[in-house]
C-alpha atoms as a PDB file:
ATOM      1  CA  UNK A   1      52.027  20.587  68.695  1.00  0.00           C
ATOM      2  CA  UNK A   2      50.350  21.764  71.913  1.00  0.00           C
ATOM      3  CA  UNK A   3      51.636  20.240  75.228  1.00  0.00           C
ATOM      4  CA  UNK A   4      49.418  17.986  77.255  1.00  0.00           C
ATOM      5  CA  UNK A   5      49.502  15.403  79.973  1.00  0.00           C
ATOM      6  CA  UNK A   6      47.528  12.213  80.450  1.00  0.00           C
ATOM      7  CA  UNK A   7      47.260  10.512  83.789  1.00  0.00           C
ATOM      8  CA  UNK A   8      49.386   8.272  81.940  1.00  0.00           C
ATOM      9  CA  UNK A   9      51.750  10.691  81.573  1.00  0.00           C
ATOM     10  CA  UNK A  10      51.653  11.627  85.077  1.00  0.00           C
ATOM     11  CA  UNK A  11      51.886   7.862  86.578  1.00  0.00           C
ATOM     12  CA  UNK A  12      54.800   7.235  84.263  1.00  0.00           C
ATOM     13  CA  UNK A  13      56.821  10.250  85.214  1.00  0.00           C
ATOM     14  CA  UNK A  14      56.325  10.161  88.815  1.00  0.00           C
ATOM     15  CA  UNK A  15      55.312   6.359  90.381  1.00  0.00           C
ATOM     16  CA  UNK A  16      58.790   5.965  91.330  1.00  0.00           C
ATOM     17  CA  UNK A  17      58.999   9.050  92.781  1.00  0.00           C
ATOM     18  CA  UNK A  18      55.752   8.783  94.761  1.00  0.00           C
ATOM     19  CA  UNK A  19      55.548   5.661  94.761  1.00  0.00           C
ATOM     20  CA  UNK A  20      51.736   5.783  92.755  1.00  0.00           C
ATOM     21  CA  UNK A  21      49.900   2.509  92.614  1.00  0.00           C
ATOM     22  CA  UNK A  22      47.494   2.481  89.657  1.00  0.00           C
ATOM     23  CA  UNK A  23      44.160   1.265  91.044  1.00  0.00           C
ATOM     24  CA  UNK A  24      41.692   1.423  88.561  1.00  0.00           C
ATOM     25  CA  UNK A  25      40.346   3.611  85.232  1.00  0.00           C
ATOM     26  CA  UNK A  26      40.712   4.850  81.764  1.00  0.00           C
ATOM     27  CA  UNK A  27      41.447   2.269  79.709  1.00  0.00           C
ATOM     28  CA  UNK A  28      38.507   1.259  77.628  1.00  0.00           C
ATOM     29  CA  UNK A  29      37.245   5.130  77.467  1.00  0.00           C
ATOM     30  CA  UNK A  30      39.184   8.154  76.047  1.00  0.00           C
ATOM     31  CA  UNK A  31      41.141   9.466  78.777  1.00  0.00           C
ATOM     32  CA  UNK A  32      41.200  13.065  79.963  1.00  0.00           C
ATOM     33  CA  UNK A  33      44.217  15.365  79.448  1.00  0.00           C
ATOM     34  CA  UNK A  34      45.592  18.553  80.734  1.00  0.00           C
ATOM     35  CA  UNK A  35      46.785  20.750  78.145  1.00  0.00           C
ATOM     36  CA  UNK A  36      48.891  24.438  78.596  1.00  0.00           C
ATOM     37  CA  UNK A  37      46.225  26.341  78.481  1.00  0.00           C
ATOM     38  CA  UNK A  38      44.845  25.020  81.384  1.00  0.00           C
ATOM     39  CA  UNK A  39      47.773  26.929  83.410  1.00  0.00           C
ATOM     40  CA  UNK A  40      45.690  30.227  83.167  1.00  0.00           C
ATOM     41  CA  UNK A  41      42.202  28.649  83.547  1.00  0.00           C
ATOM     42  CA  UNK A  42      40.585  29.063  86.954  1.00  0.00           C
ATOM     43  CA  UNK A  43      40.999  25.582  88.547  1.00  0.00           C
ATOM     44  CA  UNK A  44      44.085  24.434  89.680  1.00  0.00           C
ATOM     45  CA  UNK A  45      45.973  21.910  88.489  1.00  0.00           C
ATOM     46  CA  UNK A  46      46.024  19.604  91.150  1.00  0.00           C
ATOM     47  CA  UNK A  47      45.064  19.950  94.864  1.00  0.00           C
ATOM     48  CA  UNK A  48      42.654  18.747  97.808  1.00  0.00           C
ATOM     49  CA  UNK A  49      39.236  17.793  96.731  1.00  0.00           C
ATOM     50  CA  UNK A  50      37.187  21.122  95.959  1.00  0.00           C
ATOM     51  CA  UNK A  51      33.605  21.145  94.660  1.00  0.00           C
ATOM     52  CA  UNK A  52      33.673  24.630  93.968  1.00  0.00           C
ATOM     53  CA  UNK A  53      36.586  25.204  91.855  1.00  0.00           C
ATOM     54  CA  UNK A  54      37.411  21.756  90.379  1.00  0.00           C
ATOM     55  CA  UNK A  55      40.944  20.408  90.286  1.00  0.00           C
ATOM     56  CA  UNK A  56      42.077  18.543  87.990  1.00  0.00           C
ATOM     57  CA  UNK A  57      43.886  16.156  89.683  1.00  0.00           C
ATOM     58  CA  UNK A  58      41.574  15.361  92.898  1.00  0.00           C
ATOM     59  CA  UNK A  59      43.915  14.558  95.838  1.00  0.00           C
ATOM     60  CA  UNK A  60      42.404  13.223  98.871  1.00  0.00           C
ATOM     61  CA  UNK A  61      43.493  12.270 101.813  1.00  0.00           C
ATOM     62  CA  UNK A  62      42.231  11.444 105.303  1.00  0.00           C
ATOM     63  CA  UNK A  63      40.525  14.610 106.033  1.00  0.00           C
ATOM     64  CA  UNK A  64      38.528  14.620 102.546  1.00  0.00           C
ATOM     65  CA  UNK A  65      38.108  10.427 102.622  1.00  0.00           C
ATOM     66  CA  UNK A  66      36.735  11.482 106.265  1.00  0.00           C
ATOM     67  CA  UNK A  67      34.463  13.708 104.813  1.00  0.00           C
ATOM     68  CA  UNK A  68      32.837  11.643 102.330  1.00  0.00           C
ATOM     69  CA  UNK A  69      32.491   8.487 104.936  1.00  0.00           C
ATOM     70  CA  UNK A  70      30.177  10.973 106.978  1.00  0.00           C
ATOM     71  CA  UNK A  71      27.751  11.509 103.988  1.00  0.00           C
ATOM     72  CA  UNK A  72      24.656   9.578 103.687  1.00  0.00           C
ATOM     73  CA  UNK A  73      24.671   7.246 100.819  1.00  0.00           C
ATOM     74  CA  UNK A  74      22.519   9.298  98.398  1.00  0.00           C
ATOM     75  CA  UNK A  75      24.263  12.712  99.487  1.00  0.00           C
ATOM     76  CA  UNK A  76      27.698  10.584  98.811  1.00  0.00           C
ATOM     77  CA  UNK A  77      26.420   9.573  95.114  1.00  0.00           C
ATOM     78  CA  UNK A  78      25.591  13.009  94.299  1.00  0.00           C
ATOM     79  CA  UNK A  79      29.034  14.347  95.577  1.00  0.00           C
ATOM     80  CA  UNK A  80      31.000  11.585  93.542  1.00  0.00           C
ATOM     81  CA  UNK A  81      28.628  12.489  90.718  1.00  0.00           C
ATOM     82  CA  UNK A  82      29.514  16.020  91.012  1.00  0.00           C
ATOM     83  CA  UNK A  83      33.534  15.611  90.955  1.00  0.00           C
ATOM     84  CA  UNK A  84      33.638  13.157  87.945  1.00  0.00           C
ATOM     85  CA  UNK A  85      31.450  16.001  86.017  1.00  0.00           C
ATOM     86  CA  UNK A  86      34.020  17.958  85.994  1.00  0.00           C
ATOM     87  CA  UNK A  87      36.347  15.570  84.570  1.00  0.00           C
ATOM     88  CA  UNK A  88      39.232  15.099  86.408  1.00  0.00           C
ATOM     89  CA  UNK A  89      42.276  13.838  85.009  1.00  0.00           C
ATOM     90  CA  UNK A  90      43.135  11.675  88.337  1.00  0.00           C
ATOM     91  CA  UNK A  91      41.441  11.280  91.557  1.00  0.00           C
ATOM     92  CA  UNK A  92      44.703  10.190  93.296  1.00  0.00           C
ATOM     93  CA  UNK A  93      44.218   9.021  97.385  1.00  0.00           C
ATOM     94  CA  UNK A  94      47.530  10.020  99.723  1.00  0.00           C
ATOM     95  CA  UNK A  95      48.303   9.176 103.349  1.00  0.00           C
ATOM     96  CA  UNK A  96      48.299   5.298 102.689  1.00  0.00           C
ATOM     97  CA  UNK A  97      44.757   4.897 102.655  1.00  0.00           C
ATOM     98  CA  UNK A  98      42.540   2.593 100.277  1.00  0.00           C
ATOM     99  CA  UNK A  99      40.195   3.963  98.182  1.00  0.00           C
ATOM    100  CA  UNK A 100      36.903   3.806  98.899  1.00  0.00           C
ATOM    101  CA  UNK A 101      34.746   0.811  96.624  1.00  0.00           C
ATOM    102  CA  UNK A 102      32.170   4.144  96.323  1.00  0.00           C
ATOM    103  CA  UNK A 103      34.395   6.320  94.247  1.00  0.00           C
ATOM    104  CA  UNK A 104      35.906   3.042  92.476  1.00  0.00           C
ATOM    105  CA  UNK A 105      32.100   2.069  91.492  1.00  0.00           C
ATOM    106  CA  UNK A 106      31.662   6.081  89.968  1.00  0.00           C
ATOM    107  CA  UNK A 107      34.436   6.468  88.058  1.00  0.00           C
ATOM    108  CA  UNK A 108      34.251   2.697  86.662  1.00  0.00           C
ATOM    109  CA  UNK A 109      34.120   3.396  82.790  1.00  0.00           C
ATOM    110  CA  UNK A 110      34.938   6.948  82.851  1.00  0.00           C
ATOM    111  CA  UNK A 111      37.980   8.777  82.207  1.00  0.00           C
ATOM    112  CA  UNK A 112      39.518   9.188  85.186  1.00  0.00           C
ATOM    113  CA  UNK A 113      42.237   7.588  86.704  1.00  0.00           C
ATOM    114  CA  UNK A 114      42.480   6.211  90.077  1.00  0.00           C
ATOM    115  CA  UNK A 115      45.707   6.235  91.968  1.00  0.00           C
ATOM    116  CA  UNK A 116      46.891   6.115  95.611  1.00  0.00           C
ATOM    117  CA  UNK A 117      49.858   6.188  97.283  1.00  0.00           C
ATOM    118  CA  UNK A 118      51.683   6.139 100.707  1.00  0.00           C
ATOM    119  CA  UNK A 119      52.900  10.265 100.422  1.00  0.00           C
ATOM    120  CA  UNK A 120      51.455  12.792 102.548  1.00  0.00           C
ATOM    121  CA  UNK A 121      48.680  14.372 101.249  1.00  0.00           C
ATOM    122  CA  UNK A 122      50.040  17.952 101.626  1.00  0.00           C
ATOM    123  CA  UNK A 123      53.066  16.717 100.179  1.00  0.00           C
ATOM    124  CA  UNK A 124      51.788  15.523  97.201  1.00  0.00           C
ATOM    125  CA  UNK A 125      49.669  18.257  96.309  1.00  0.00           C
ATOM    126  CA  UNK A 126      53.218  20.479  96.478  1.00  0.00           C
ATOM    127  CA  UNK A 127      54.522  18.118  94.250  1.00  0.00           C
ATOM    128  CA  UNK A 128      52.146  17.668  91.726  1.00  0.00           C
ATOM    129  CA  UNK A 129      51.480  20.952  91.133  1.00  0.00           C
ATOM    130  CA  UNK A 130      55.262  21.590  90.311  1.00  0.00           C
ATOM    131  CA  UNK A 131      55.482  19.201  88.580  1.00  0.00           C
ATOM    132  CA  UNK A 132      52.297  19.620  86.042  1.00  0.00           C
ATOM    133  CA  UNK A 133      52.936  23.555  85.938  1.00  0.00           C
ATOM    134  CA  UNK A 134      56.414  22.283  84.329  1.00  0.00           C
ATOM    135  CA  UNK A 135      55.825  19.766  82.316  1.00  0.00           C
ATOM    136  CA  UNK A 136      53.415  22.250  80.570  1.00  0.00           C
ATOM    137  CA  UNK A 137      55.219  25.386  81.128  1.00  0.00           C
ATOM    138  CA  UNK A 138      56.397  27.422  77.558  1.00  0.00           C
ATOM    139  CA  UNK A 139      59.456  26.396  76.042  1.00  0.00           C
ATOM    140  CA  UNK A 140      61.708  26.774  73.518  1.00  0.00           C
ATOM    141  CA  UNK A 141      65.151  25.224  71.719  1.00  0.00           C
ATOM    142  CA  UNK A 142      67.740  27.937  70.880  1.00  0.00           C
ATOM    143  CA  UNK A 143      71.422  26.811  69.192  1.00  0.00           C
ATOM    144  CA  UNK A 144      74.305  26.829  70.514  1.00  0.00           C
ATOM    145  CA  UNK A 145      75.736  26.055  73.624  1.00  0.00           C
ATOM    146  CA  UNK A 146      74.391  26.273  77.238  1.00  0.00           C
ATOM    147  CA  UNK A 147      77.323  26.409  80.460  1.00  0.00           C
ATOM    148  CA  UNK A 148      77.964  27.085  83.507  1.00  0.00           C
ATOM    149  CA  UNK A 149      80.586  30.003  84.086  1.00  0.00           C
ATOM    150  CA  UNK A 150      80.873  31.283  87.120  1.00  0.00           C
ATOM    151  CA  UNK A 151      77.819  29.909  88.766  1.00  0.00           C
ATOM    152  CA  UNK A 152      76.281  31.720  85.783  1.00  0.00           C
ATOM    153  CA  UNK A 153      74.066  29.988  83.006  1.00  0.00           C
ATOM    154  CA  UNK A 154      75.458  31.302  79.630  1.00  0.00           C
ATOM    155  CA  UNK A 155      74.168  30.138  76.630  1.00  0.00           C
ATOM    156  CA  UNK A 156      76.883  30.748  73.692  1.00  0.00           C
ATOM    157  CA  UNK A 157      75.376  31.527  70.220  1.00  0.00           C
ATOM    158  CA  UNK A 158      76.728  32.611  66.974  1.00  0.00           C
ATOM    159  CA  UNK A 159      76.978  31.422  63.154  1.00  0.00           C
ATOM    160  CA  UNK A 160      78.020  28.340  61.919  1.00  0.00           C
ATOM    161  CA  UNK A 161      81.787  28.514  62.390  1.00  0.00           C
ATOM    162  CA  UNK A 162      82.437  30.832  64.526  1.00  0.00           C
ATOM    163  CA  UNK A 163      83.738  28.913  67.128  1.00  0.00           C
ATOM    164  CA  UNK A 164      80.815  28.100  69.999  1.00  0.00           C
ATOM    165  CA  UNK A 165      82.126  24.088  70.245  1.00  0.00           C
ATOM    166  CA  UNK A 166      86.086  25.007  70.292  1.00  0.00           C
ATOM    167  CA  UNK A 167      85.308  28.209  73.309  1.00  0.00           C
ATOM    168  CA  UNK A 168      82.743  25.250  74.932  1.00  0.00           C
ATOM    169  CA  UNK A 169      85.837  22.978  74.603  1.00  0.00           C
ATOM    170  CA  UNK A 170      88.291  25.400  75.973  1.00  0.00           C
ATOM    171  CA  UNK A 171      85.579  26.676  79.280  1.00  0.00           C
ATOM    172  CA  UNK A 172      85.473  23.466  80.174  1.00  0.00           C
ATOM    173  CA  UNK A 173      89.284  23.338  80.308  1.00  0.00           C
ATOM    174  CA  UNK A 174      89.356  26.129  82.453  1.00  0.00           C
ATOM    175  CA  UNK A 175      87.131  24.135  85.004  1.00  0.00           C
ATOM    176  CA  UNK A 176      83.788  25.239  83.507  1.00  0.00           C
ATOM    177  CA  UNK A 177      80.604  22.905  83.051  1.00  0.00           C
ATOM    178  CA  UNK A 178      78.846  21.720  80.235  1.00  0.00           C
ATOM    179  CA  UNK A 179      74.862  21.675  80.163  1.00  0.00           C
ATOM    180  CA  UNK A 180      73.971  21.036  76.677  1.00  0.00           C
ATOM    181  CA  UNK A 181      75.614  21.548  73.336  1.00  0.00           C
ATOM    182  CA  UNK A 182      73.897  22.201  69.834  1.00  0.00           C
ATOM    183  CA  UNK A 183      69.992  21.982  70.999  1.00  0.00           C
ATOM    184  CA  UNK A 184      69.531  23.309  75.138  1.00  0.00           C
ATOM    185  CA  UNK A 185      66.186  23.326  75.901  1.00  0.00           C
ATOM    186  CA  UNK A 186      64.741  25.894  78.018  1.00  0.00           C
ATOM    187  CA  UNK A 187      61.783  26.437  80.269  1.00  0.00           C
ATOM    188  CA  UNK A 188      59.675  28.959  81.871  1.00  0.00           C
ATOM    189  CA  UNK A 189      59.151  27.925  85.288  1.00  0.00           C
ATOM    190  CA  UNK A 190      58.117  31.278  86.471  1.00  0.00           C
ATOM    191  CA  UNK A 191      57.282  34.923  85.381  1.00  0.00           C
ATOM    192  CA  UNK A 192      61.112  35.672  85.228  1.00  0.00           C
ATOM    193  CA  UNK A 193      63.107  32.766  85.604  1.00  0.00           C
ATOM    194  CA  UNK A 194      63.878  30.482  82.426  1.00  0.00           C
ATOM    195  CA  UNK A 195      65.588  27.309  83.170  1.00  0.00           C
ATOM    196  CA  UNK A 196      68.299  25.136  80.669  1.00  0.00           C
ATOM    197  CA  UNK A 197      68.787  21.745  80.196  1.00  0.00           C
ATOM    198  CA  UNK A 198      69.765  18.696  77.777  1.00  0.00           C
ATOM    199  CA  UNK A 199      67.772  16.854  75.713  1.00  0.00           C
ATOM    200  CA  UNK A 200      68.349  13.333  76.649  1.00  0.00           C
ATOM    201  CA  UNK A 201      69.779  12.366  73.227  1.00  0.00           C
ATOM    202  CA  UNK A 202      72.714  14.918  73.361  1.00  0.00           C
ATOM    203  CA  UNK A 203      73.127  14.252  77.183  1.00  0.00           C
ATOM    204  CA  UNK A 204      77.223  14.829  78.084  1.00  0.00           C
ATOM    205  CA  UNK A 205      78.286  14.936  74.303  1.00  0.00           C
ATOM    206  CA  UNK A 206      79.983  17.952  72.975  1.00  0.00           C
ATOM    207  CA  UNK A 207      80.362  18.511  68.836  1.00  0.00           C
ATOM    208  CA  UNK A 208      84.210  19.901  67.757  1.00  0.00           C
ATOM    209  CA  UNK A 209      84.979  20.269  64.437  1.00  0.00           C
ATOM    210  CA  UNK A 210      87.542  18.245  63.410  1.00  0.00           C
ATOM    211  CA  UNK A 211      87.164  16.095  66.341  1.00  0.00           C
ATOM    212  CA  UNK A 212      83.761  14.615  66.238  1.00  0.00           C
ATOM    213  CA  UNK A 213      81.568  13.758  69.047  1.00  0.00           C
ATOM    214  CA  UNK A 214      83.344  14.101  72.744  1.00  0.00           C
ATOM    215  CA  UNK A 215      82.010  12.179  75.665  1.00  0.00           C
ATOM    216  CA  UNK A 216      82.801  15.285  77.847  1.00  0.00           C
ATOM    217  CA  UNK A 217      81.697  13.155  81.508  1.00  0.00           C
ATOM    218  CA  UNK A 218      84.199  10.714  80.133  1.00  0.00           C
ATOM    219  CA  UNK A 219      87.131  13.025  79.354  1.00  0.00           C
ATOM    220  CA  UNK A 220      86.460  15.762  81.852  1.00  0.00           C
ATOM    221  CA  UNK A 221      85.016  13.462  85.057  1.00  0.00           C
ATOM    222  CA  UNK A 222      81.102  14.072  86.971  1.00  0.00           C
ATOM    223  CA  UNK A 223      82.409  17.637  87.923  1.00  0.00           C
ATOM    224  CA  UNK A 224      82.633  18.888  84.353  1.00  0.00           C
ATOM    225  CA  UNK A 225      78.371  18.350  83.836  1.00  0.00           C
ATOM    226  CA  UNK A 226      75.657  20.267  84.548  1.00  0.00           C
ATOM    227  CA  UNK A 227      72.245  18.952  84.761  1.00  0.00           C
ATOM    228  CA  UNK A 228      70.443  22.516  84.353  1.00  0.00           C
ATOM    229  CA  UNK A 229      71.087  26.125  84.856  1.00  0.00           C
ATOM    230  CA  UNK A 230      68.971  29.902  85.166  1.00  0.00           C
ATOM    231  CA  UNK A 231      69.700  31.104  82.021  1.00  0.00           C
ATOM    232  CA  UNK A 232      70.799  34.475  82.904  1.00  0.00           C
ATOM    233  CA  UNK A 233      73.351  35.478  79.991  1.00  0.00           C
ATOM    234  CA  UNK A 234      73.876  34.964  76.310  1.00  0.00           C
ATOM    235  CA  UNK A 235      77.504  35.029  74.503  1.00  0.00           C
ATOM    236  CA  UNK A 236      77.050  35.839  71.035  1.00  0.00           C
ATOM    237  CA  UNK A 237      80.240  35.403  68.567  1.00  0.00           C
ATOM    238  CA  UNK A 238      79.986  37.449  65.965  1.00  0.00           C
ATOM    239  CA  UNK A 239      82.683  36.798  62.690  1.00  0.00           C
ATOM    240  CA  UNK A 240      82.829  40.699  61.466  1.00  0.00           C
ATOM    241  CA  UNK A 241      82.310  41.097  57.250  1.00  0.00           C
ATOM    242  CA  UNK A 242      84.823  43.800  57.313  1.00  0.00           C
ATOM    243  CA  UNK A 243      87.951  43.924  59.990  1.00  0.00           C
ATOM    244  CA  UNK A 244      89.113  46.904  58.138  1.00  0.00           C
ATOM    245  CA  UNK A 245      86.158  49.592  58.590  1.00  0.00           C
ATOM    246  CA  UNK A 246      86.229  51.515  60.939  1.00  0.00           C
ATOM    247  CA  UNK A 247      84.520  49.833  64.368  1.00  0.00           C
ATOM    248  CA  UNK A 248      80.995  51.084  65.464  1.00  0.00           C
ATOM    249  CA  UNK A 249      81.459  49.543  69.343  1.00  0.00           C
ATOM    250  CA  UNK A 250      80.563  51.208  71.926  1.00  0.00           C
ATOM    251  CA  UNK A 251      84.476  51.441  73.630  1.00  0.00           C
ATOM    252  CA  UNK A 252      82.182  52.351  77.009  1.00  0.00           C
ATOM    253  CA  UNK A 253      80.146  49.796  77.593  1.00  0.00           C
ATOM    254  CA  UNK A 254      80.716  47.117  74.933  1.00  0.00           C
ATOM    255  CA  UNK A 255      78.479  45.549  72.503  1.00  0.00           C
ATOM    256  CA  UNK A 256      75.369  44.823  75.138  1.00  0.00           C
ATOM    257  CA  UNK A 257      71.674  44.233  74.261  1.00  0.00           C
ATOM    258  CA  UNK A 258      68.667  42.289  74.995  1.00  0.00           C
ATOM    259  CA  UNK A 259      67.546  38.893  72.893  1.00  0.00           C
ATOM    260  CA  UNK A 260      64.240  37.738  73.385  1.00  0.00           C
ATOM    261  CA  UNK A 261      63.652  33.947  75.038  1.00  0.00           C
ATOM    262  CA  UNK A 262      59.954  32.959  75.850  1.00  0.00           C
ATOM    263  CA  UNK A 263      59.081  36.890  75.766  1.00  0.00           C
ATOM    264  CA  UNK A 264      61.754  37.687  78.198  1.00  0.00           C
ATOM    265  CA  UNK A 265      64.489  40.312  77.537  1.00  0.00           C
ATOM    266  CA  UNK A 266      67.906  38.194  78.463  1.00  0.00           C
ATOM    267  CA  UNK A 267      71.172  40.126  78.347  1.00  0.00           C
ATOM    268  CA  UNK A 268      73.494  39.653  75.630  1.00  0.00           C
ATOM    269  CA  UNK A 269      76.783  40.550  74.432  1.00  0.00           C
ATOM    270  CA  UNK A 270      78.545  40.768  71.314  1.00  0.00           C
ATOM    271  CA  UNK A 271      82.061  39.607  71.259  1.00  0.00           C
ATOM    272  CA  UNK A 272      83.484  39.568  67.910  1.00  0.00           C
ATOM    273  CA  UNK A 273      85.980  36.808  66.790  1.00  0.00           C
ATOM    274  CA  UNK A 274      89.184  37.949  65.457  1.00  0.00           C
ATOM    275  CA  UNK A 275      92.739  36.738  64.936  1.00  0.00           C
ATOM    276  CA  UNK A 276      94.764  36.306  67.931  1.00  0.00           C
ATOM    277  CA  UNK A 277      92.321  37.075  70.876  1.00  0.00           C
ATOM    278  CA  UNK A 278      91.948  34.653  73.497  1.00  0.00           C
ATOM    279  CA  UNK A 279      87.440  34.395  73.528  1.00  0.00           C
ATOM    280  CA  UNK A 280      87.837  31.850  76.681  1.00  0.00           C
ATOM    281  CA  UNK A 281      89.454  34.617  78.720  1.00  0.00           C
ATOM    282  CA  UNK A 282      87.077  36.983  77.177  1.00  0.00           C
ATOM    283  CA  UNK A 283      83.845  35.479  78.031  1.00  0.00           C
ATOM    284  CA  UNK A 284      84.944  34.564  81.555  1.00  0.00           C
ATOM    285  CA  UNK A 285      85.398  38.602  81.466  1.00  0.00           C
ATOM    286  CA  UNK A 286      82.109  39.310  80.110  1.00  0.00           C
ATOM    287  CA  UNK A 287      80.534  36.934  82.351  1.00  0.00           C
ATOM    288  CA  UNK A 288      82.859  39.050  85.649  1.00  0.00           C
ATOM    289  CA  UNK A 289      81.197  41.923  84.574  1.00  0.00           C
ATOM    290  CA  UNK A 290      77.799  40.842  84.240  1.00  0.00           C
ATOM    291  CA  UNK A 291      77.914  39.573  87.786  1.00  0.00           C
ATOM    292  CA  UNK A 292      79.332  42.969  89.028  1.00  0.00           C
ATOM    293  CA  UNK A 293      76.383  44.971  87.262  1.00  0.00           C
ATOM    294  CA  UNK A 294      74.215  42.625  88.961  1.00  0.00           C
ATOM    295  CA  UNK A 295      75.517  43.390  92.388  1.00  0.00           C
ATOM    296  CA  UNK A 296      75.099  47.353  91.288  1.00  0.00           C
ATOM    297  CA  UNK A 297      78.450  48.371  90.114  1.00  0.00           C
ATOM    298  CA  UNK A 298      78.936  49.278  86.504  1.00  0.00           C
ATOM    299  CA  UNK A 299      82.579  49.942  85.528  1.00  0.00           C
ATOM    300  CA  UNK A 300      81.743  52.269  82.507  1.00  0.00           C
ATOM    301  CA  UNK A 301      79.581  54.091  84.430  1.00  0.00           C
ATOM    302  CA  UNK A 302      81.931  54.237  87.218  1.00  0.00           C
ATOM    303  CA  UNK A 303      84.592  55.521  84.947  1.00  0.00           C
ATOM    304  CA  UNK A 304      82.681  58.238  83.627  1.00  0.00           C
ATOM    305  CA  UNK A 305      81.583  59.384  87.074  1.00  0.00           C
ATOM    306  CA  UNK A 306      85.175  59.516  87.611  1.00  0.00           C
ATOM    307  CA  UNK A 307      86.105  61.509  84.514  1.00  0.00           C
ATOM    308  CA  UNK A 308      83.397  63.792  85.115  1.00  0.00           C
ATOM    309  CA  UNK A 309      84.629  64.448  88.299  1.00  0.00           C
ATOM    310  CA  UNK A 310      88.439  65.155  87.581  1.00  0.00           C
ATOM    311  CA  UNK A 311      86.776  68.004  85.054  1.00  0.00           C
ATOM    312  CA  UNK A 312      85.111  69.538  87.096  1.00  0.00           C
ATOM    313  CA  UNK A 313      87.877  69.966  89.550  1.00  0.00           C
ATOM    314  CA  UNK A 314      90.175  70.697  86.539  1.00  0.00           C
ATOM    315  CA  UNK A 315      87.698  73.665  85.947  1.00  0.00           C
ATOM    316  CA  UNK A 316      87.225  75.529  88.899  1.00  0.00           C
ATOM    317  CA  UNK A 317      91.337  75.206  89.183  1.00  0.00           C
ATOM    318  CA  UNK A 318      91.463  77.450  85.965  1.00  0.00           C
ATOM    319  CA  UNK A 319      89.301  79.294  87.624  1.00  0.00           C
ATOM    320  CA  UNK A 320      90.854  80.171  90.286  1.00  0.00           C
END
């Protein structure tokens, strides 16, 4: 279903916040909506009033309410006209000011909203804008479970029974947060930057087979939850078909790839579950790494530099 936003939507969601008074519109008439694919139209989502280039959410405040006092009263009808033509979600008034009986009387019956509230003008435009761009920004559901390791966001996939709730379980033993087990949700809030968090149904809970549902705020205290992460990393556990082949790993550099999320390649590593190894103490590894190779240094590569080098020297030793 394509994501959209009502000014209901947008009063709901933020009138505590901003402390939004609903003053008048849209309820007898079909209301207007924003929908995702007005992130890449030309108008922006919501900013100071702008004949020009439409917003769709019309803030004003005392510079623009200034503006439209000064007109005469047939210039001021035609400029009213002219914004509610374009249909604007919301025509929302900041800085504490009332809002004008002229632009009450225009949008009467149409379906726009009319808000105000006692925010800064600038301020709200900042705020509405982040906060339409992500309520409508691309998103996704992946299984498994999203942490925190390491100030890293690692989301921990793999087949049914291969362990992702009992190495969750065990992380957060080792002082590790919980964001979300079974169902994360994740969000592109920018070009490269996806962000993780808990649907509100599966908020603190944590699935172990054998033990049922876990209350992990309860057992584990505040500390041990994580509202949302960057998701940066993915753990994959992977239950080999045949431990007695002979292994195809790279010994180098590991199992690494790339998974797609929302069109973006996110590093991910293989770990394969066997008998006897400790996976807590390996992820917490893999995750060490990956923050080295971030910071430029690459221990494989490193090593091979190294060997290279010895070589070399070795050689020109038989040489002489």
């Amino acid at each position: 279903m394509a994501r959209s936003l009502t000014a209901r939507n947008l009063f709901d969601d933020l009138h505590d916040r901003l402390n939004l008074h609903w003053a008048a519109g849209t309820g007898e008439n079909k209301p207007y909506s924003i929908s995702a694919g007005d992130l890449s139209a030309r108008p922006d989502l919501a900013g100071f009033l702008n004949l020009i280039h439409p917003n769709k959410v019309q803030v004003l405040g005392e510079t623009e309410i200034r503006y439209l006092d000064s007109q005469q009263p047939a210039e001021l009808v035609m400029t009213l006209e002219h914004i509610l033509r374009s249909k604007p979600l919301a025509i929302v008034i900041g800085d504490g000011l009332d809002i004008p009986s002229s632009i009450v009387t225009a949008a009467a019956g149409s379906g726009t909203a009319l808000m105000r509230t006692n925010y800064p003008a600038w301020e709200l435009v900042n705020y509405l804008q982040y906060h339409i761009a992500r309520k409508l920004a691309r998103r996704t559901t992946l299984h498994g479970v999203f942490m925190e390791v390491f100030t890293i966001g690692v989301q921990i996939s793999g087949d049914p029974g291969s362990g992702k709730s009992e190495l969750a379980l065990d992380l957060l033993n080792r002082g590790h947060r919980l964001i979300a087990d079974d169902a994360p949700e994740f969000t592109q809030i920018s070009p490269e930057i996806i962000d993780g968090t808990c649907p509100e149904a599966l908020q603190d809970c944590l699935e172990v087979r054998g033990l049922g549902v876990l209350n992990v705020r309860r057992m584990f205290g505040d500390a041990a939850i994580k509202l949302n992460k960057f998701l940066r990393l993915i753990i994959h556990l992977e239950i080999p078909e045949d431990t007695t082949g002979p292994e195809i790993t790279d010994r180098l550099h590991g199992d690494i790839s790339t998974q797609k999320v929302l069109e973006l390649d996110v590093p991910r590593i293989t770990l394969p579950v066997l008998a006897g190894r400790n996976m807590a103490v390996m992820t917490e590894a893999a995750v060490r790494d990956f923050m080295l190779k971030m910071k430029g240094y690459d221990a494989a590569s490193a090593f091979i530099e190294r060997h290279t080098r010895i070589m070399r020297r070795n050689q020109r030793g038989l040489k002489d």
